[in-house]
C-alpha atoms as a PDB file:
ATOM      1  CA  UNK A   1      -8.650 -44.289 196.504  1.00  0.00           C
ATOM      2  CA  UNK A   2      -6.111 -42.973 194.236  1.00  0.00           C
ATOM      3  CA  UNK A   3      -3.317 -40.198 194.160  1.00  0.00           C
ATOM      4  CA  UNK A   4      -3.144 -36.750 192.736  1.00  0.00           C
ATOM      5  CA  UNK A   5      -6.252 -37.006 190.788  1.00  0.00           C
ATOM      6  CA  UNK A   6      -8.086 -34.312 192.069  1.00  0.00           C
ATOM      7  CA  UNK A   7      -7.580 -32.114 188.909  1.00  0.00           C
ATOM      8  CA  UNK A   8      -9.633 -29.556 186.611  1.00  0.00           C
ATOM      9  CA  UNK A   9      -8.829 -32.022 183.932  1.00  0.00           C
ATOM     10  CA  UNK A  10      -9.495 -35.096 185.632  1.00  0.00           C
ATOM     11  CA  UNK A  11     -13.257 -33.645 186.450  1.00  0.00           C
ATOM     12  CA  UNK A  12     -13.608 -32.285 183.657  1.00  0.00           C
ATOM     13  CA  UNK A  13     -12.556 -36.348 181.852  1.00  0.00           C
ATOM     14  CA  UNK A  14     -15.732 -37.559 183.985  1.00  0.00           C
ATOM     15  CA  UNK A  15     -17.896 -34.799 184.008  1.00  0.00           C
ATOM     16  CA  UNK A  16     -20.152 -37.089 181.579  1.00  0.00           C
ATOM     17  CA  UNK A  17     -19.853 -40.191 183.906  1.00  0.00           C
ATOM     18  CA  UNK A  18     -20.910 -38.712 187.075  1.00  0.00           C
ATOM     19  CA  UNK A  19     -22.376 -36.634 190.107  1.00  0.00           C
ATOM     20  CA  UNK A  20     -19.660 -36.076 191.668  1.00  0.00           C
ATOM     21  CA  UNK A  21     -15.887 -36.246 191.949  1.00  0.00           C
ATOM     22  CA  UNK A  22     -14.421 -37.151 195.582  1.00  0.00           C
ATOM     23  CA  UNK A  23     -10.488 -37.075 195.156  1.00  0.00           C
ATOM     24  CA  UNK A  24      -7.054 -36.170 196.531  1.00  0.00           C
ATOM     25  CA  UNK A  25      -4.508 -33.379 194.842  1.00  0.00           C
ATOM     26  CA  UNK A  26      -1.883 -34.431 197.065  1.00  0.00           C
ATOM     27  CA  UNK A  27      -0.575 -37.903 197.035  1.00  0.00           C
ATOM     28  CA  UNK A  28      -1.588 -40.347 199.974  1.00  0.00           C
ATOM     29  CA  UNK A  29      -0.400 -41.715 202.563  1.00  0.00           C
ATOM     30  CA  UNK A  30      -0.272 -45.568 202.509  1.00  0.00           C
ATOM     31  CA  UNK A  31      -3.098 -46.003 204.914  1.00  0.00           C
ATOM     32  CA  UNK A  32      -5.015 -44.994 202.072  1.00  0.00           C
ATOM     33  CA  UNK A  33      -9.123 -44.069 202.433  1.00  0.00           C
ATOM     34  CA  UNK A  34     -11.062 -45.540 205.859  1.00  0.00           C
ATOM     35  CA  UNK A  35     -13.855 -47.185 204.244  1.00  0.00           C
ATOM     36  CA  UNK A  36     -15.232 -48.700 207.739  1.00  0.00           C
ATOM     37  CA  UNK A  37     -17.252 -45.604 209.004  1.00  0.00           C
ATOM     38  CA  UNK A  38     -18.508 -44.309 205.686  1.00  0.00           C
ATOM     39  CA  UNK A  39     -19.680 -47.239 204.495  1.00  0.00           C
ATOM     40  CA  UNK A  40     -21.246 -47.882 207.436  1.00  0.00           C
ATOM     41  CA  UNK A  41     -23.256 -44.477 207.305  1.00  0.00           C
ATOM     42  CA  UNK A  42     -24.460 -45.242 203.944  1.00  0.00           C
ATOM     43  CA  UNK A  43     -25.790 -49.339 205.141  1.00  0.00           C
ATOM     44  CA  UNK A  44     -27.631 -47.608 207.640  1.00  0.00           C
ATOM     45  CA  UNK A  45     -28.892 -44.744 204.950  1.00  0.00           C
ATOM     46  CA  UNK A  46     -28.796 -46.374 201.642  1.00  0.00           C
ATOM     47  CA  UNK A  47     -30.962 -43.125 200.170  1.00  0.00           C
ATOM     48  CA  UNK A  48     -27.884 -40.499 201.467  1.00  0.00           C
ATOM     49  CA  UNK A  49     -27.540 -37.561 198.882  1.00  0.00           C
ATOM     50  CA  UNK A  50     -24.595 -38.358 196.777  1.00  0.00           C
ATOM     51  CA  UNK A  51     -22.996 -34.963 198.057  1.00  0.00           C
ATOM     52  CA  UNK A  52     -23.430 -36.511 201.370  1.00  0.00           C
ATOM     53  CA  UNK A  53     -21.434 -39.325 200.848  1.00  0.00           C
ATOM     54  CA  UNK A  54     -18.497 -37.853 199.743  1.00  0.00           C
ATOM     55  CA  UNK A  55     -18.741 -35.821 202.763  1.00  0.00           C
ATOM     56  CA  UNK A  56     -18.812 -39.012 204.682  1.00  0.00           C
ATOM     57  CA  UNK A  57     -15.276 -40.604 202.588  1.00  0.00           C
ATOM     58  CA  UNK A  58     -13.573 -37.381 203.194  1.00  0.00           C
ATOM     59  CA  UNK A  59     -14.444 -37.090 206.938  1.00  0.00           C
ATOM     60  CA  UNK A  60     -13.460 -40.728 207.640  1.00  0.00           C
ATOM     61  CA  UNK A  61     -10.605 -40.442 205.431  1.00  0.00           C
ATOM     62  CA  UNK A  62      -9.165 -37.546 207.940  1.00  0.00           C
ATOM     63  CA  UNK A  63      -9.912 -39.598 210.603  1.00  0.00           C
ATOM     64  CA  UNK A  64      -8.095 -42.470 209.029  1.00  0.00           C
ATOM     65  CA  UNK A  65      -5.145 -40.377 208.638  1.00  0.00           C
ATOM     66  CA  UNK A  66      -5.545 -39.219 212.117  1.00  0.00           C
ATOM     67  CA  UNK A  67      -5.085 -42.180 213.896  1.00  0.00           C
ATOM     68  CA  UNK A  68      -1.931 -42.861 212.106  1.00  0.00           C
ATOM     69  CA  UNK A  69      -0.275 -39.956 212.147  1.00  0.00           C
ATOM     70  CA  UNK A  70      -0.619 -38.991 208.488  1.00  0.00           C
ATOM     71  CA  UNK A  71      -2.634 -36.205 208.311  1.00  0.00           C
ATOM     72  CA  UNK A  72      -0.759 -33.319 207.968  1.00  0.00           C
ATOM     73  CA  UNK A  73      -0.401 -33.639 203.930  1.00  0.00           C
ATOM     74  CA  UNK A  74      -3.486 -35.045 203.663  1.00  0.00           C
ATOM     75  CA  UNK A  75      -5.961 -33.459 201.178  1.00  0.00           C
ATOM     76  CA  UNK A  76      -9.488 -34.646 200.436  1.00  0.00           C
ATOM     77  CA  UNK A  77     -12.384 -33.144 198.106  1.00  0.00           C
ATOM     78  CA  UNK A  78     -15.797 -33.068 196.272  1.00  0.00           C
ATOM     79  CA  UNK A  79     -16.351 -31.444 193.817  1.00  0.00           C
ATOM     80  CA  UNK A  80     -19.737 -31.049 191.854  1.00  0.00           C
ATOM     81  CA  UNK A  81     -19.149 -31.937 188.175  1.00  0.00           C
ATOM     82  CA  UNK A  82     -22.253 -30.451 187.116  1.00  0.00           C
ATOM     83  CA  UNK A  83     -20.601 -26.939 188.324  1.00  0.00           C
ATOM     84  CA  UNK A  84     -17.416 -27.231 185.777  1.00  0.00           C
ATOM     85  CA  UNK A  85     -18.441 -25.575 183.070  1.00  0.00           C
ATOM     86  CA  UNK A  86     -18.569 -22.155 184.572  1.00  0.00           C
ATOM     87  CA  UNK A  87     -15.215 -22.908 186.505  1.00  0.00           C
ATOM     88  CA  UNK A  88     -13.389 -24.717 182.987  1.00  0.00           C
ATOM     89  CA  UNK A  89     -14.932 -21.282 181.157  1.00  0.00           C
ATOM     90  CA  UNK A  90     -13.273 -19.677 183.797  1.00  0.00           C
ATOM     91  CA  UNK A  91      -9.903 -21.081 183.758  1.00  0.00           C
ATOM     92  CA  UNK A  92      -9.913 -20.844 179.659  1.00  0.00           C
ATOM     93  CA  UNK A  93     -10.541 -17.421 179.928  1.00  0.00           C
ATOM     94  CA  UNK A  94      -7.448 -17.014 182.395  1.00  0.00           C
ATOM     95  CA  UNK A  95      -5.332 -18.923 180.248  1.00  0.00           C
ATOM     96  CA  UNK A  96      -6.000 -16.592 177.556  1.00  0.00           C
ATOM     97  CA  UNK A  97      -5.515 -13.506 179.376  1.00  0.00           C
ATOM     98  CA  UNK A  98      -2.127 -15.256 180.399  1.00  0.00           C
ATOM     99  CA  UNK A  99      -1.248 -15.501 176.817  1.00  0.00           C
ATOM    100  CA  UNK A 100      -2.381 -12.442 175.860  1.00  0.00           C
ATOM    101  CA  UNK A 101      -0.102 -10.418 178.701  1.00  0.00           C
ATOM    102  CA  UNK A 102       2.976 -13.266 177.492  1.00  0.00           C
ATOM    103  CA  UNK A 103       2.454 -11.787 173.968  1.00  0.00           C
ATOM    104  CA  UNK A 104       2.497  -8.356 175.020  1.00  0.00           C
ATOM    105  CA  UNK A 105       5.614  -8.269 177.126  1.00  0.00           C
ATOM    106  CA  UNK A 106       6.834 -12.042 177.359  1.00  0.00           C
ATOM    107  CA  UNK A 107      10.033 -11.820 179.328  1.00  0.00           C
ATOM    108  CA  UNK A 108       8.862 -10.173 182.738  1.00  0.00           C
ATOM    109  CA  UNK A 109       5.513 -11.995 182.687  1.00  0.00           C
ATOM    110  CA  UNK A 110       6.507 -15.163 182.232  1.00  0.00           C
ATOM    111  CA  UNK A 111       9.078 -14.577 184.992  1.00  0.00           C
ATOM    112  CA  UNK A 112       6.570 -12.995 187.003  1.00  0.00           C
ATOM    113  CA  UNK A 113       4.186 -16.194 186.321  1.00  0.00           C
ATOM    114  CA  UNK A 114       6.719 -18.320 186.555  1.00  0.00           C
ATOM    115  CA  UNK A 115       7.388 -16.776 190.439  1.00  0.00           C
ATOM    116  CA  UNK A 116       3.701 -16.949 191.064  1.00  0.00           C
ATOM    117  CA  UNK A 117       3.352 -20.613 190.656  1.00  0.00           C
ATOM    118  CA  UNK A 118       6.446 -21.739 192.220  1.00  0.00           C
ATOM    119  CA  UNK A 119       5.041 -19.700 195.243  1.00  0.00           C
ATOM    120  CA  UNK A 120       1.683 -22.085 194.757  1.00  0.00           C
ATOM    121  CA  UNK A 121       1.247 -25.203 196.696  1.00  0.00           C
ATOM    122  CA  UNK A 122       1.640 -27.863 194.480  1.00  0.00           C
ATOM    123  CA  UNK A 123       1.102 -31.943 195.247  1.00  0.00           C
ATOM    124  CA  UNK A 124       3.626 -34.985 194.375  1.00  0.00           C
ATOM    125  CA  UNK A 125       7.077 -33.675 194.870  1.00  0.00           C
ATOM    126  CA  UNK A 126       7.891 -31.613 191.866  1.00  0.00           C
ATOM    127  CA  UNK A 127      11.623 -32.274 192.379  1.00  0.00           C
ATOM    128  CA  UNK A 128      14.026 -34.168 190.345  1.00  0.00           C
ATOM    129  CA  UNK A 129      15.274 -36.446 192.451  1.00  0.00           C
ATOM    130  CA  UNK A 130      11.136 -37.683 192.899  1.00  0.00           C
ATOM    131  CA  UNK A 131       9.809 -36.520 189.806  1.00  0.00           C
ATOM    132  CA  UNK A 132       7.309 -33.897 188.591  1.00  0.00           C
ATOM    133  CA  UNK A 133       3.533 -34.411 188.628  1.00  0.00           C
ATOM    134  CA  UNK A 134       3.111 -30.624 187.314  1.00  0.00           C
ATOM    135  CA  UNK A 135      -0.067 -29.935 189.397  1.00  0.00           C
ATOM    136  CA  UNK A 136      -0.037 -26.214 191.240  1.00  0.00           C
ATOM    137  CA  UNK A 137      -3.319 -25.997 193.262  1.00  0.00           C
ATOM    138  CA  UNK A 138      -5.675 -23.962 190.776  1.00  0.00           C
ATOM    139  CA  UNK A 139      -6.771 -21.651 193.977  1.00  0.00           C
ATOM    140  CA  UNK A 140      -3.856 -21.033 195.598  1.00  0.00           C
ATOM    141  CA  UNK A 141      -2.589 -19.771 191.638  1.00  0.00           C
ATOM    142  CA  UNK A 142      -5.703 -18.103 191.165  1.00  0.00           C
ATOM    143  CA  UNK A 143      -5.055 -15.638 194.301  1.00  0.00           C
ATOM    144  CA  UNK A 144      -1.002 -15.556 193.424  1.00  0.00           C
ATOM    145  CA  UNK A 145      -1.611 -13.917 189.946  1.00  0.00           C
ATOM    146  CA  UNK A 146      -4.472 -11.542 190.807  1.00  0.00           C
ATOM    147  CA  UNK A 147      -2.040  -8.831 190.400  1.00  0.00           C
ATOM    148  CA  UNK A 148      -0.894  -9.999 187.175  1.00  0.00           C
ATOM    149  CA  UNK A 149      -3.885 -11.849 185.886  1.00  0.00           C
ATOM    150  CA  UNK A 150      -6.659  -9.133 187.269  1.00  0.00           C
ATOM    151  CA  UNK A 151      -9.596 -10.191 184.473  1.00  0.00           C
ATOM    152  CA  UNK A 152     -10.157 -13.867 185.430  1.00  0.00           C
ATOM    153  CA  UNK A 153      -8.454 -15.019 188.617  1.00  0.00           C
ATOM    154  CA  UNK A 154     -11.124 -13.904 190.724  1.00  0.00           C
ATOM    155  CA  UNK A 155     -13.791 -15.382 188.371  1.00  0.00           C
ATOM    156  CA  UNK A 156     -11.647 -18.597 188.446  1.00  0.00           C
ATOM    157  CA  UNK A 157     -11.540 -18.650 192.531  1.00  0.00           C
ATOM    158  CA  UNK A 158     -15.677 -17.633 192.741  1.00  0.00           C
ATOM    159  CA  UNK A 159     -16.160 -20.623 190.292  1.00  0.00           C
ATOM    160  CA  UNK A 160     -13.669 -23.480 192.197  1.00  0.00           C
ATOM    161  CA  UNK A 161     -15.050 -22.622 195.263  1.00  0.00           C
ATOM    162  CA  UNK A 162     -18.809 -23.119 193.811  1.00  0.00           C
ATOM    163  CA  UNK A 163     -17.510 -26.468 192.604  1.00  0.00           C
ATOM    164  CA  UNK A 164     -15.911 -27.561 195.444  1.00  0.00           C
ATOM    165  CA  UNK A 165     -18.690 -28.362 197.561  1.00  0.00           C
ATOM    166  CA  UNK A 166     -16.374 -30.030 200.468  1.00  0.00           C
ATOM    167  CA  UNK A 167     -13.137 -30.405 200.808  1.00  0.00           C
ATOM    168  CA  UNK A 168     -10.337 -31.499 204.091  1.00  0.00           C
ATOM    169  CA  UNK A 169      -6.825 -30.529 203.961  1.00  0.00           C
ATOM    170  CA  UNK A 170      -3.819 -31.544 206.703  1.00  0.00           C
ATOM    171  CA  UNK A 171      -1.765 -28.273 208.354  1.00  0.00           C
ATOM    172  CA  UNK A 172       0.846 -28.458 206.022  1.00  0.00           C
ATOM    173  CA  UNK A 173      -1.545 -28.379 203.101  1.00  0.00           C
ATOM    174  CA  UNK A 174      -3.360 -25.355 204.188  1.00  0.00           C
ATOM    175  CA  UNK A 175      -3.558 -23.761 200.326  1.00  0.00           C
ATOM    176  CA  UNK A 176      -5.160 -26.875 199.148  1.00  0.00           C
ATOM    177  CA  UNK A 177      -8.397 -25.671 197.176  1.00  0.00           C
ATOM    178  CA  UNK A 178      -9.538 -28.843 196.353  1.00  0.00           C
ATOM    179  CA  UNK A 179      -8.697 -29.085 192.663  1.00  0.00           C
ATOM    180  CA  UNK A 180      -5.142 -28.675 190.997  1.00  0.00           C
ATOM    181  CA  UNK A 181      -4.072 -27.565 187.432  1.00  0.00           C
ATOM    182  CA  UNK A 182      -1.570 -28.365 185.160  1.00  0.00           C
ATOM    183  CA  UNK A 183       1.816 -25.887 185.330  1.00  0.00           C
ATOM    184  CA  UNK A 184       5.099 -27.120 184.016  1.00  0.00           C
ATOM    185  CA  UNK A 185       7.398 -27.278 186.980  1.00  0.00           C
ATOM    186  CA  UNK A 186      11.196 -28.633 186.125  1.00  0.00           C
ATOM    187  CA  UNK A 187       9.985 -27.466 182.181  1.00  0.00           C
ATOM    188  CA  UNK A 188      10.556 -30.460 180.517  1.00  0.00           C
ATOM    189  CA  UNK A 189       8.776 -30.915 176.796  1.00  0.00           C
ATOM    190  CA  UNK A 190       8.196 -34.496 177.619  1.00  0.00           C
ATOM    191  CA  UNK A 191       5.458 -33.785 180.030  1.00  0.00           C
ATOM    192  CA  UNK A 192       4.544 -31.059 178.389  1.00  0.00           C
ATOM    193  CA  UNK A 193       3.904 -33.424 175.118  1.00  0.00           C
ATOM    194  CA  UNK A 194       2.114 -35.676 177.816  1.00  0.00           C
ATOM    195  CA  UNK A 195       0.017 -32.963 178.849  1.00  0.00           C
ATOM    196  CA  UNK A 196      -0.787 -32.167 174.863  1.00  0.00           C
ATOM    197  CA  UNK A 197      -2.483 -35.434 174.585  1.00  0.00           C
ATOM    198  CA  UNK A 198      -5.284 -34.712 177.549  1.00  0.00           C
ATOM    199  CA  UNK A 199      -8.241 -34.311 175.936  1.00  0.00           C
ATOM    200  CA  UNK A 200      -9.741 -31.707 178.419  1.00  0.00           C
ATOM    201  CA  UNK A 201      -6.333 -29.978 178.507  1.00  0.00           C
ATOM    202  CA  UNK A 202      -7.054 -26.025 177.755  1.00  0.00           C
ATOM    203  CA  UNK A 203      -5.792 -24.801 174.596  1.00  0.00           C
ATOM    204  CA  UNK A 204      -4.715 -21.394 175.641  1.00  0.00           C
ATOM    205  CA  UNK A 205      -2.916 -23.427 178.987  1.00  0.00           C
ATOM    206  CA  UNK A 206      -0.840 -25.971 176.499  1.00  0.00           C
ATOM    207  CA  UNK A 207       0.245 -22.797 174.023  1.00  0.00           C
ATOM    208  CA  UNK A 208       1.276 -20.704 177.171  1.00  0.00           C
ATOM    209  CA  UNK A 209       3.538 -23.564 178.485  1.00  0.00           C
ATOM    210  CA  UNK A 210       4.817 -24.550 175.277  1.00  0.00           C
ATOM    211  CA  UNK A 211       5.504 -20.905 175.105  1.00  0.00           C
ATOM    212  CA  UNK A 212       7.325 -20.598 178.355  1.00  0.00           C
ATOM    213  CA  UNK A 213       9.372 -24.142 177.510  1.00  0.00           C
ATOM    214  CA  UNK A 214      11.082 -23.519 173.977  1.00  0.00           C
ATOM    215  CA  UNK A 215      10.599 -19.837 173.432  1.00  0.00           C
ATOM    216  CA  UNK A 216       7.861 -20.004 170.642  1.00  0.00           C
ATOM    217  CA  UNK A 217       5.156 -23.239 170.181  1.00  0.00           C
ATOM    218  CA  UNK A 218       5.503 -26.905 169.995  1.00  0.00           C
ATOM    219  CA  UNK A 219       2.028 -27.195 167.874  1.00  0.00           C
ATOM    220  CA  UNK A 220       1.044 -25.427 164.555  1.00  0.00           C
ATOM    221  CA  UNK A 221      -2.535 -25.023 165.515  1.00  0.00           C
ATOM    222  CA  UNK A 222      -1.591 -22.486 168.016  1.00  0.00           C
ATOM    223  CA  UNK A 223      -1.253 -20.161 164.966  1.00  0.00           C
ATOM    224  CA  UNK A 224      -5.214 -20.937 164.123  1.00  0.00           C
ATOM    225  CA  UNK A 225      -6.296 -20.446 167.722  1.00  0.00           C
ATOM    226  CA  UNK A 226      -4.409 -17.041 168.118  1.00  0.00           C
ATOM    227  CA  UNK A 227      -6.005 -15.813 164.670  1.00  0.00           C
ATOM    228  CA  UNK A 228      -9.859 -17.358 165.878  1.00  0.00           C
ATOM    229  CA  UNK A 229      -8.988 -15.264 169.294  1.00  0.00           C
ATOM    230  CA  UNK A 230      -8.089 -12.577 167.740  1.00  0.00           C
ATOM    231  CA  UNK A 231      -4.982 -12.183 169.187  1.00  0.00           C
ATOM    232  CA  UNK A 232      -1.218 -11.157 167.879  1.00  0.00           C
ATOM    233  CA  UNK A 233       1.248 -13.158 166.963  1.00  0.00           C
ATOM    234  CA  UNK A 234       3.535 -14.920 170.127  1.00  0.00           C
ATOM    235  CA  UNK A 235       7.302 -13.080 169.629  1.00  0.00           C
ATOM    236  CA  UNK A 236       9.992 -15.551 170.125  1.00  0.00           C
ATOM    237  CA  UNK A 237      12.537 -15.394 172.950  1.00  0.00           C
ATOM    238  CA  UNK A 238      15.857 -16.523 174.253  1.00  0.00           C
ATOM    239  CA  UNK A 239      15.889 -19.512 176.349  1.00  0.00           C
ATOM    240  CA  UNK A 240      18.921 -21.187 177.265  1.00  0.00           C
ATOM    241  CA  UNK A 241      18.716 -23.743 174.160  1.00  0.00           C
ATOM    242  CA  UNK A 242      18.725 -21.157 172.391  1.00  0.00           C
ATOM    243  CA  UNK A 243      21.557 -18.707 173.111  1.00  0.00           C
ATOM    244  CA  UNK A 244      24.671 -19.479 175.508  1.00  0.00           C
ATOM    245  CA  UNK A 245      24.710 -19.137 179.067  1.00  0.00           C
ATOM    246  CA  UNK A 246      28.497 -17.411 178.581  1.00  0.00           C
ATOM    247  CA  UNK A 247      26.202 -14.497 176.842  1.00  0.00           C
ATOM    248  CA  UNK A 248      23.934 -14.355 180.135  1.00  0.00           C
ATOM    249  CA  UNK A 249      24.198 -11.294 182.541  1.00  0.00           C
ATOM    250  CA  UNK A 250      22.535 -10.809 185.744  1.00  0.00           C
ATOM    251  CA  UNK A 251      20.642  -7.423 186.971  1.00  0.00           C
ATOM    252  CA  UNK A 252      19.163  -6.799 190.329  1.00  0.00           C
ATOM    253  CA  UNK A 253      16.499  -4.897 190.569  1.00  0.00           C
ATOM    254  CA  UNK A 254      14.726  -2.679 193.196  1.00  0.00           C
ATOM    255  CA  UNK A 255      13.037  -4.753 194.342  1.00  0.00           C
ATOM    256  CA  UNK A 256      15.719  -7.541 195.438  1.00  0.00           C
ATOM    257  CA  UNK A 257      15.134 -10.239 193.095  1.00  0.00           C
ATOM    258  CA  UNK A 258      17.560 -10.840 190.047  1.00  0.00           C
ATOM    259  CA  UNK A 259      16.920 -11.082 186.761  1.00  0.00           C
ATOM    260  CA  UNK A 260      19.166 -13.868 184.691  1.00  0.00           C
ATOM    261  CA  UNK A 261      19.200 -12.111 180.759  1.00  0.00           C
ATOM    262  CA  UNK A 262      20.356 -13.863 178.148  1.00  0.00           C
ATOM    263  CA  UNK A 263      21.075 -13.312 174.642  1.00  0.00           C
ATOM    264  CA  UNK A 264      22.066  -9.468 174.939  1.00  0.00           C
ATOM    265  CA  UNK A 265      19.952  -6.470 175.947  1.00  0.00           C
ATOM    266  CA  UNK A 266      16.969  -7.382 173.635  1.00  0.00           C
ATOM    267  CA  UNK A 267      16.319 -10.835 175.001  1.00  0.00           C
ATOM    268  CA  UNK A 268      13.512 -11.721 177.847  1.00  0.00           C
ATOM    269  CA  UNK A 269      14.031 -12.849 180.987  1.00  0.00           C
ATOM    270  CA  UNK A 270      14.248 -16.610 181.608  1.00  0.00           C
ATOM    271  CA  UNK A 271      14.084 -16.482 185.485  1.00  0.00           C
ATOM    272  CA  UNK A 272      14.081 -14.164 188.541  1.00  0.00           C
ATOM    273  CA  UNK A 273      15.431 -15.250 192.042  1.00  0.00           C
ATOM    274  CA  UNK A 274      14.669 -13.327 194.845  1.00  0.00           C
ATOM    275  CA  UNK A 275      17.986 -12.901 197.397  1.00  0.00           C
END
């Protein structure tokens, strides 16, 4: 009966532990779970398949929420530990391809990725005045960067949805997949550091964001991992620490959004904003 802990890391922290994972990505509201009815339904069937039960706590938790009123950013969901393998092989796999595109051409994709996830539905604020819990809804991601991520993020949406064996969402969280992941919303290196000391956090995920952050990596071991994977060097880029915002020029593009340069015509992009 906690909040936002309905996370590929978090199941993948308990995957030893347990059956099953029944948990919220959003945070909730203070009514909290109903344990009246489920409980009940497992007194009067103590031998109820585990998967059943959690079926049980997230139907009486929307009904809970439905009596008061606080449904509507509700979220709710089991998820079958024994299936994360495939889905964490899954999500490593898109984190690589990520880095592998950022290393390739790391101004427009990151911008591009960056627009993806701040398009994601994403649980606990993420705003400064409340704070940022850095969890984008790994689903709702998955299906944002299918254009730029085409290798994995369907093999990372087949595999959620095989974990995810029930889930219940409010109206207003209609993305919600069932399990969030990490993404660095507001970009600062103190969660990012945080995040660094998960122990189920994905290598190629924590390089990518450290990436996106500073402009190169926060950890030296990123140097080993990109040599094991076979893959080239990251280039470094301008960020604002880095070079002036007097130097910065904005371009708009076809498209309508505007790109914010910095650091003269070889630098990356930091950030697009669509008008």
């Amino acid at each position: 009966d906690t909040c936002l802990m309905s996370t590929i890391d978090t199941a993948k922290n308990f995957q030893p532990y347990g059956k099953y994972l029944v948990a919220s990505e959003e945070i909730e509201p203070g009514n909290g779970w109903y344990y009246t009815p489920w409980l009940t339904a497992l007194g009067n069937n103590p031998n109820m398949a585990s998967s059943d039960i959690g079926k049980n706590i997230c139907d009486s938790y929307m009904e809970g929420c439905k009596n008061v009123k606080t449904d509507a950013q509700a979220t709710l969901a089991v998820t079958d530990l024994s299936k994360l393998d495939v889905l964490y092989d899954a999500y490593s796999q898109w984190g690589q391809e990520a880095l592998e595109k950022a290393a390739d051409n790391p101004g427009p994709f990151l911008a591009t990725y960056s627009r993806c996830a701040e398009a994601t539905e994403n649980y606990g604020g993420n705003r400064p005045n409340v704070g940022y819990s850095n969890m984008a809804d790994l689903g709702n991601l998955a299906q944002n960067t299918r254009d730029i991520l085409p290798q994995n993020s369907a093999a990372v949406l087949s595999a959620l949805q095989d974990a995810v064996v029930y889930k219940v969402n409010g109206a207003y969280r209609k993305n919600s997949h069932g399990l969030s992941c990490f993404y660095l919303y507001g970009f600062e290196i103190n969660n990012l550091k945080g995040y660094f000391t998960v122990d189920s956090a994905s290598e190629p995920f924590k390089y990518l964001y450290s990436y996106m952050a500073s402009g190169t990596t926060m950890e030296t071991t990123v140097k080993d991992y990109l040599a094991k994977s076979g893959q080239k060097a990251l280039p470094p880029f301008a960020t604002l620490k880095t070079n002036p915002l007097e130097d910065a020029k904005v371009a708009i593009l076809d498209d309508g959004s505007a790109e914010l340069v910095i650091g003269g015509p070889a630098a990356s992009m930091l950030k697009s904003v669509r008008f």
